[in-house]
Protein backbone atom coordinates (compact mmCIF):
# COMPACT_ATOMS: atom_id res chain seq x y z
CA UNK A 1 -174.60 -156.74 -77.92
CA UNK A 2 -172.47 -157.99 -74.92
CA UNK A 3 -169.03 -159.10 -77.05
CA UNK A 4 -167.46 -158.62 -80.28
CA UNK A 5 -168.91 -160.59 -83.60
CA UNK A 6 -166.71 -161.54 -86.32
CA UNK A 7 -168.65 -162.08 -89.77
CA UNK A 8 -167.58 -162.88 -93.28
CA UNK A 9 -169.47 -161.11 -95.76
CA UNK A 10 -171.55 -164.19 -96.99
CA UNK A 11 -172.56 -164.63 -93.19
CA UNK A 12 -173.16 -160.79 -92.98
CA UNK A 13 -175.50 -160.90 -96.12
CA UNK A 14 -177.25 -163.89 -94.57
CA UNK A 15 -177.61 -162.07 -91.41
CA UNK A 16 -179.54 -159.70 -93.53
CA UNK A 17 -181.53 -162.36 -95.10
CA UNK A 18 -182.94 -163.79 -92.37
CA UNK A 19 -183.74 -160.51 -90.74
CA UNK A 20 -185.89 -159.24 -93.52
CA UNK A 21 -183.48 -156.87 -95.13
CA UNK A 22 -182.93 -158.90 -99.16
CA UNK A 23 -181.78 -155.46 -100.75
CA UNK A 24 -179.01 -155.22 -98.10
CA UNK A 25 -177.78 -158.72 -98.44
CA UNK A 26 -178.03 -158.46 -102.41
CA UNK A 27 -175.90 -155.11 -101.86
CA UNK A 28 -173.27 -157.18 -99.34
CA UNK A 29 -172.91 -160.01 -101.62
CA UNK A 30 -172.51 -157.70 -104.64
CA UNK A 31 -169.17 -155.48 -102.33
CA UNK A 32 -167.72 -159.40 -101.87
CA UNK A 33 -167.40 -160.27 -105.70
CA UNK A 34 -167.40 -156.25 -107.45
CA UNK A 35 -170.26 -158.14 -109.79
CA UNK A 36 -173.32 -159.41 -110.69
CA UNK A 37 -174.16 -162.49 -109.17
CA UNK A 38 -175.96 -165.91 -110.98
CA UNK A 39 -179.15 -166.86 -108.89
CA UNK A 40 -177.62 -169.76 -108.27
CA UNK A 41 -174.59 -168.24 -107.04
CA UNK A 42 -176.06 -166.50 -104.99
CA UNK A 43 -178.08 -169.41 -103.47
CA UNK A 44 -174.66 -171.28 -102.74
CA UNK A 45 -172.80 -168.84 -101.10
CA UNK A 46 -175.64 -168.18 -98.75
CA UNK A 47 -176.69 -171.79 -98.12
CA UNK A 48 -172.97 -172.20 -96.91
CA UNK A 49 -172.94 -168.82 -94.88
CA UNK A 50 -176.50 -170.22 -93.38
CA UNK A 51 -174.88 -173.49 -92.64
CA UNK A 52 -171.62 -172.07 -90.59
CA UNK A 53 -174.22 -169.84 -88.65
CA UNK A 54 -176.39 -172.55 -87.63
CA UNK A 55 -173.84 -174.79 -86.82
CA UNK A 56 -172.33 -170.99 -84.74
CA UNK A 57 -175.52 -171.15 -83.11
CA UNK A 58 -176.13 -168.15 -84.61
CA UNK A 59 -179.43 -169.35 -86.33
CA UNK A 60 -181.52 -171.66 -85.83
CA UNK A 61 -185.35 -173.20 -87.51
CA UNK A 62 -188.58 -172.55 -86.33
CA UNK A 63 -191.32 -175.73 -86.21
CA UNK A 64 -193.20 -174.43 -89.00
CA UNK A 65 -189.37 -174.42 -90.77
CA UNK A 66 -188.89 -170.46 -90.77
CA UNK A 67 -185.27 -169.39 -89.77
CA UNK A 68 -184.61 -167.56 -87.16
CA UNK A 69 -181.10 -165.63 -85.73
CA UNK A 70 -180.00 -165.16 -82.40
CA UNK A 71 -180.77 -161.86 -80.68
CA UNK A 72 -176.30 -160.63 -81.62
CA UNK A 73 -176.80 -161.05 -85.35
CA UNK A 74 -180.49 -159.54 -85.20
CA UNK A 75 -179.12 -156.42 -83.48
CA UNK A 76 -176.11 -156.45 -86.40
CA UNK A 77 -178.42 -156.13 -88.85
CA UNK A 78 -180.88 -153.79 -87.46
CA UNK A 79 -177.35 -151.25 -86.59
CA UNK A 80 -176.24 -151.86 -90.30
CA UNK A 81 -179.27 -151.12 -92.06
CA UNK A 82 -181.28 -148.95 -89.70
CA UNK A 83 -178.51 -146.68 -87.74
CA UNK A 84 -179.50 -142.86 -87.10
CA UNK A 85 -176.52 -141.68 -88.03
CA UNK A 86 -172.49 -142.57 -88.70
CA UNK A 87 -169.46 -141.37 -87.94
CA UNK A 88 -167.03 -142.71 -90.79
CA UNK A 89 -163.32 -142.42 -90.55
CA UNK A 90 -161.49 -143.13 -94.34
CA UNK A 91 -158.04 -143.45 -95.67
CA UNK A 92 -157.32 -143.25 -99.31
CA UNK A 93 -153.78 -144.85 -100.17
CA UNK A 94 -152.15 -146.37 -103.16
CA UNK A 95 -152.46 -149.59 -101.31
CA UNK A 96 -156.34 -149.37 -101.45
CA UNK A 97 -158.85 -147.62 -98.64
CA UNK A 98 -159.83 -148.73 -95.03
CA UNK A 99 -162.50 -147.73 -93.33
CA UNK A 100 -163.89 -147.40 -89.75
CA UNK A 101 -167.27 -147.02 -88.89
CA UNK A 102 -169.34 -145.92 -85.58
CA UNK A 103 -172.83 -146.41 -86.41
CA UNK A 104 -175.09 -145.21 -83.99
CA UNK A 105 -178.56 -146.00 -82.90
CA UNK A 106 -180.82 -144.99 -80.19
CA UNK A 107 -178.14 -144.42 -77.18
CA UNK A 108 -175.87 -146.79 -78.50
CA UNK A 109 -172.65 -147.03 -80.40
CA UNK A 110 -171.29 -149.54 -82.69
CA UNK A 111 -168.19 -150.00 -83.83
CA UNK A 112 -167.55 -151.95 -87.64
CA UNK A 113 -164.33 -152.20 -89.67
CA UNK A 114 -163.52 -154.83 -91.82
CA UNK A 115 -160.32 -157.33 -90.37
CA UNK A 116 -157.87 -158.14 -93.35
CA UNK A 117 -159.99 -157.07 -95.63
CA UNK A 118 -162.39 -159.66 -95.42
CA UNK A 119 -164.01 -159.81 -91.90
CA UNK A 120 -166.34 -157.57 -90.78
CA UNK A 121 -166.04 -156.89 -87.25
CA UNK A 122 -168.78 -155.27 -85.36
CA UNK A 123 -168.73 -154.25 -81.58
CA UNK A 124 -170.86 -152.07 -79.05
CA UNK A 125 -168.46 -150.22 -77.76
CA UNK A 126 -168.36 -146.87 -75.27
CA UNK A 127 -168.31 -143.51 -76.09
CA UNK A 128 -163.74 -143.66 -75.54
CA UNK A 129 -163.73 -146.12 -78.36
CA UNK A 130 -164.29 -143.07 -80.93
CA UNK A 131 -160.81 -141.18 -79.48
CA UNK A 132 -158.93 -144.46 -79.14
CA UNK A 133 -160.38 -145.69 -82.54
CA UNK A 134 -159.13 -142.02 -83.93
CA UNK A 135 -156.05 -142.25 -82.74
CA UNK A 136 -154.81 -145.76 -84.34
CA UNK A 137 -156.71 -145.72 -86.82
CA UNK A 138 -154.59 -143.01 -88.55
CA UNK A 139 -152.12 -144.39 -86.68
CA UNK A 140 -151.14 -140.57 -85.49
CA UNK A 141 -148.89 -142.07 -82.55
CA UNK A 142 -146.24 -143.05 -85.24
CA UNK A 143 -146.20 -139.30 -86.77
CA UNK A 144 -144.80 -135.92 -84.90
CA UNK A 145 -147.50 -133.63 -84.04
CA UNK A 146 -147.46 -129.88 -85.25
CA UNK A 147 -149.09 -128.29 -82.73
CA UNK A 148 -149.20 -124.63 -84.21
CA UNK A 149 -150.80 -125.50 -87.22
CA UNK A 150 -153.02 -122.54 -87.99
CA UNK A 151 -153.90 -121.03 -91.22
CA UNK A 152 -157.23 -120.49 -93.19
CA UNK A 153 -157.25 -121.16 -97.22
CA UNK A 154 -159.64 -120.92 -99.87
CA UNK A 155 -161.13 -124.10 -100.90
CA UNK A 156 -159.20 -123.38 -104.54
CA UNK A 157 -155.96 -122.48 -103.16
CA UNK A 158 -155.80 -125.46 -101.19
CA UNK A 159 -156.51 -127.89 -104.04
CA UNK A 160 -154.17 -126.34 -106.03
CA UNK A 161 -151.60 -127.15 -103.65
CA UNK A 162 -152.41 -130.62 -103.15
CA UNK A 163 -152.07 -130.53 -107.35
CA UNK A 164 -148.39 -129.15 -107.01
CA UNK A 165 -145.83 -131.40 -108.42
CA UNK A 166 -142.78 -128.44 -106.67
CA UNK A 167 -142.07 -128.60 -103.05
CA UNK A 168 -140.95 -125.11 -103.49
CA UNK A 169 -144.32 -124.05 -105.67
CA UNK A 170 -146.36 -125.66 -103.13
CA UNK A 171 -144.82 -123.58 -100.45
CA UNK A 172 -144.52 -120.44 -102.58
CA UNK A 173 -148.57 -120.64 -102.79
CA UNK A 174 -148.99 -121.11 -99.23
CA UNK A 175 -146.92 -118.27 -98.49
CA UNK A 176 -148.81 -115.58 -100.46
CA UNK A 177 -151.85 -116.88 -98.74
CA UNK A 178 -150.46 -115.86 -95.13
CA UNK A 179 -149.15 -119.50 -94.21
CA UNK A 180 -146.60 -118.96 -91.66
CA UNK A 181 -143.17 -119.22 -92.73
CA UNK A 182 -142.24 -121.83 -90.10
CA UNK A 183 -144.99 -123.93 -91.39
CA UNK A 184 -144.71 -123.18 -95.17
CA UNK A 185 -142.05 -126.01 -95.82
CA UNK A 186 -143.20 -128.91 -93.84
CA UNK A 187 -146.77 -128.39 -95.03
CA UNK A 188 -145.89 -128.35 -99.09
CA UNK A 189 -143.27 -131.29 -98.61
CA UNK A 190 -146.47 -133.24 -97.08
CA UNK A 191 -149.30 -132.05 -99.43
CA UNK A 192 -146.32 -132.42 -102.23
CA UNK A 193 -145.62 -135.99 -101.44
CA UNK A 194 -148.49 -137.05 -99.55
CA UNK A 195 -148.81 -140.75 -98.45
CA UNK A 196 -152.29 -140.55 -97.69
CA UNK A 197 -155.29 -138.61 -97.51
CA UNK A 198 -158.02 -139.44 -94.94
CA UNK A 199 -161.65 -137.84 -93.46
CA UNK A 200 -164.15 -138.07 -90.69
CA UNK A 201 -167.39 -137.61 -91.54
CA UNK A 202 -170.79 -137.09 -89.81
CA UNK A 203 -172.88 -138.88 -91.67
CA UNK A 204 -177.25 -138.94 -91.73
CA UNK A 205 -179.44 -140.98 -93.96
CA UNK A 206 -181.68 -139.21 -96.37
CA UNK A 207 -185.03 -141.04 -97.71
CA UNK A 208 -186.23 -144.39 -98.14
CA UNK A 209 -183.75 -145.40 -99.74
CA UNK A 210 -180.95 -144.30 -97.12
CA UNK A 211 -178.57 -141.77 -99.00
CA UNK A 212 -175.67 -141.33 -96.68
CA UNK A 213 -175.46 -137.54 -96.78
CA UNK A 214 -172.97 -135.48 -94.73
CA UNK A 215 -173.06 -131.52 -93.55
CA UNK A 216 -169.64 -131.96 -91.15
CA UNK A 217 -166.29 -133.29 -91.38
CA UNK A 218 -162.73 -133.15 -91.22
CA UNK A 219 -159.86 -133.71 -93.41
CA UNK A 220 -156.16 -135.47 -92.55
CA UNK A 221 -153.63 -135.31 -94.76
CA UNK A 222 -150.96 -138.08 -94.12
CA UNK A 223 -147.41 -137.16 -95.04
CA UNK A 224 -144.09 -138.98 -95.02
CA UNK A 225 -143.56 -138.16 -91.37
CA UNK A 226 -146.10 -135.51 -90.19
CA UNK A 227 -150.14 -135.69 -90.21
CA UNK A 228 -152.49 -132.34 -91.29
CA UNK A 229 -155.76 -131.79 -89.84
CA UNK A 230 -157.66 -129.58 -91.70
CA UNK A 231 -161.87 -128.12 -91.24
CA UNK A 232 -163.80 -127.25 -94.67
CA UNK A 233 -166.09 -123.88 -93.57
CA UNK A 234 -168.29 -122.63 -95.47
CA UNK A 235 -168.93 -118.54 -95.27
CA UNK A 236 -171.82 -117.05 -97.75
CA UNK A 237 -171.02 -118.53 -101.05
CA UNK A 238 -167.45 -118.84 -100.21
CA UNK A 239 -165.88 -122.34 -98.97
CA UNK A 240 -162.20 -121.87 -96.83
CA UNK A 241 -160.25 -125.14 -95.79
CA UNK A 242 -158.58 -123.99 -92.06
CA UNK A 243 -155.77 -125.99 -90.82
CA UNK A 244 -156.63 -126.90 -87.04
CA UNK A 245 -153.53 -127.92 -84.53
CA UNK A 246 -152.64 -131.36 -85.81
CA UNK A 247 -152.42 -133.40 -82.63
CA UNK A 248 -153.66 -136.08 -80.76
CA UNK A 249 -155.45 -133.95 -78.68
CA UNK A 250 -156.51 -131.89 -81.57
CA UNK A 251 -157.61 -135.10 -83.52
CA UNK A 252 -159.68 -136.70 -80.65
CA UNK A 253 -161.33 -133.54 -79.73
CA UNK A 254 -162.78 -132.85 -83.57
CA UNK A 255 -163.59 -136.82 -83.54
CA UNK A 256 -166.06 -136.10 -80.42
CA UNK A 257 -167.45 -133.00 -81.87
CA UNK A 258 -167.92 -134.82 -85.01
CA UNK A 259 -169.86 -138.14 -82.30
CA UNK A 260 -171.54 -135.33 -80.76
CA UNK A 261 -173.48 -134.38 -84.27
CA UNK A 262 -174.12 -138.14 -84.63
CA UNK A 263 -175.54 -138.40 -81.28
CA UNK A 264 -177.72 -135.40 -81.86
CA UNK A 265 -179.51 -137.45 -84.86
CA UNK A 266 -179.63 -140.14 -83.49
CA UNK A 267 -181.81 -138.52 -80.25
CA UNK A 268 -183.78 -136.57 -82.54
CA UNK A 269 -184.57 -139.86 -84.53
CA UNK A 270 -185.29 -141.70 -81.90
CA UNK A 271 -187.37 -138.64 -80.49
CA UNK A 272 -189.57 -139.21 -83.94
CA UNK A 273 -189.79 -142.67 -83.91
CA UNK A 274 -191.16 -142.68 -80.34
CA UNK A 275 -194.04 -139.76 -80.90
CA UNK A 276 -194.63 -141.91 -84.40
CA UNK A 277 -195.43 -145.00 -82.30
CA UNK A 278 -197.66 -142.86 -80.03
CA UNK A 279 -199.57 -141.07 -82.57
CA UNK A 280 -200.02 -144.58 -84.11
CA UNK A 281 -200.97 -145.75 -80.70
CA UNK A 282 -203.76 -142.38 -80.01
CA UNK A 283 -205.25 -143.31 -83.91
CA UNK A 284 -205.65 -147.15 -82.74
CA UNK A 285 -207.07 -145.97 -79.47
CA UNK A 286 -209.20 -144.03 -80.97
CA UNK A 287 -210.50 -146.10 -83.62
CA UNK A 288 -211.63 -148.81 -81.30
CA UNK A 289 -213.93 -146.28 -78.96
CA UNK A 290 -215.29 -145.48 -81.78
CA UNK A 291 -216.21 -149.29 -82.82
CA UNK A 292 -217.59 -149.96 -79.23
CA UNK A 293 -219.87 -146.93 -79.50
């Protein structure tokens, strides 16, 4: 992919379509709408996503009257339903969630987020994309840092106080847990009256059917000012939250460690895939000696 594509969701699906992926495009159409679809519908929405495409360029017919789409939306959908692994920033807000998405496959990345709400935008995109992406994404360059951030909670004790309703309960339970005292205050007010609460995610695909599953991540907690980056760790049987320097440079280094996992799938898929296609290739090879003998 040389440039950026901008799709709406009815093109997206029909990118899909035409590339032999019907479950995916069912499943895009489906996000568009939040329900079930009439066949005809269906039909109608696509025919006029087909149409803007082809008159894009985008697609085009074959002589015996197959479709077929030009090599930028063929690589879409082949990143979108066949990527190694994912590296998914979220934000949860009153105002509803966005999303940001590197998908990667083979040695490439791919950037996706959705414009307004409405178009998807999909880019290949270099490896400084992820820290850049980080950054404004969570828009962190609007928000002091906090740059001594350091403690290390139980996974209970820090859910109990993101419950807390009391600045000064919040703070009080932080304390007795060895939260500094210069920290204790600005920490409760944000997990107290928290604007936001956001994660990055390394995310592989389990099974046929593709069940995003996740071992590593991050949390960021988005306060009135101030921003909270926080690890989940996981010792024996016992899960701790620690809360990591919250800074730019803090953020963008946990967003490449977080790439780097994704980037180790990804090789070790495309490792498989390639001995796959070999051993496929020996078994052919092999079958036709034995035909000429």
């Amino acid at each position: 992919m040389v440039s950026t594509i901008r799709l709406s969701t009815d093109e997206l699906a029909f990118a899909f379509l035409v590339n032999d992926q019907p479950v995916a495009a069912q499943q895009m159409l489906l996000s568009s709408v939040g329900r079930e679809l009439s066949k005809e519908e269906a039909q109608g929405r696509l025919a006029a996503a087909g149409n803007i495409l082809f008159g894009q360029g985008l697609v085009d017919i074959r002589e015996d009257g197959s479709l077929i789409s030009a090599p930028i939306l063929s690589e879409v959908a082949r990143v979108l339903t066949a990527a190694a692994a994912t590296l998914r920033f979220s934000l949860s807000a009153p105002a509803g969630q966005a999303v940001l998405s590197y998908h990667f496959l083979n040695d490439a990345i791919y950037e996706h987020w959705l414009e307004r709400g409405i178009v998807h935008v999909i880019a290949r995109v270099s490896d400084e994309a992820i820290g850049e992406g980080c950054v404004n994404f969570f828009a962190l360059a609007e928000r002091p840092e906090s740059p001594t951030a350091d403690a290390l909670l139980p996974d209970a004790v820090f859910r109990q106080a993101m419950r807390q309703t009391e600045v000064a309960a919040a703070a009080d339970l932080l304390r007795s847990h060895g939260v500094a005292e210069s920290l204790c205050a600005l920490l409760a007010e944000d997990m107290v009256q928290t604007q936001a609460i956001g994660d990055m995610l390394a995310i592989y695909y389990s099974g046929t059917e593709r069940a995003p599953m996740s071992d590593e991540g991050r949390l960021v907690v988005l306060g009135q000012q101030r921003y909270w980056l926080f690890q989940p760790l996981r010792q024996g049987d016992e899960v701790w939250v620690k809360l990591l320097p919250s800074t730019i440079a803090s953020m963008r280094e946990h967003a490449q460690q977080l790439a780097q996992v994704c980037r180790q799938i990804a090789a070790q898929a495309a490792l498989a895939a390639t001995n796959g296609a070999k051993a496929v290739n020996a078994e052919t090879q092999s079958e036709q000696r034995r035909r000429d003998v």
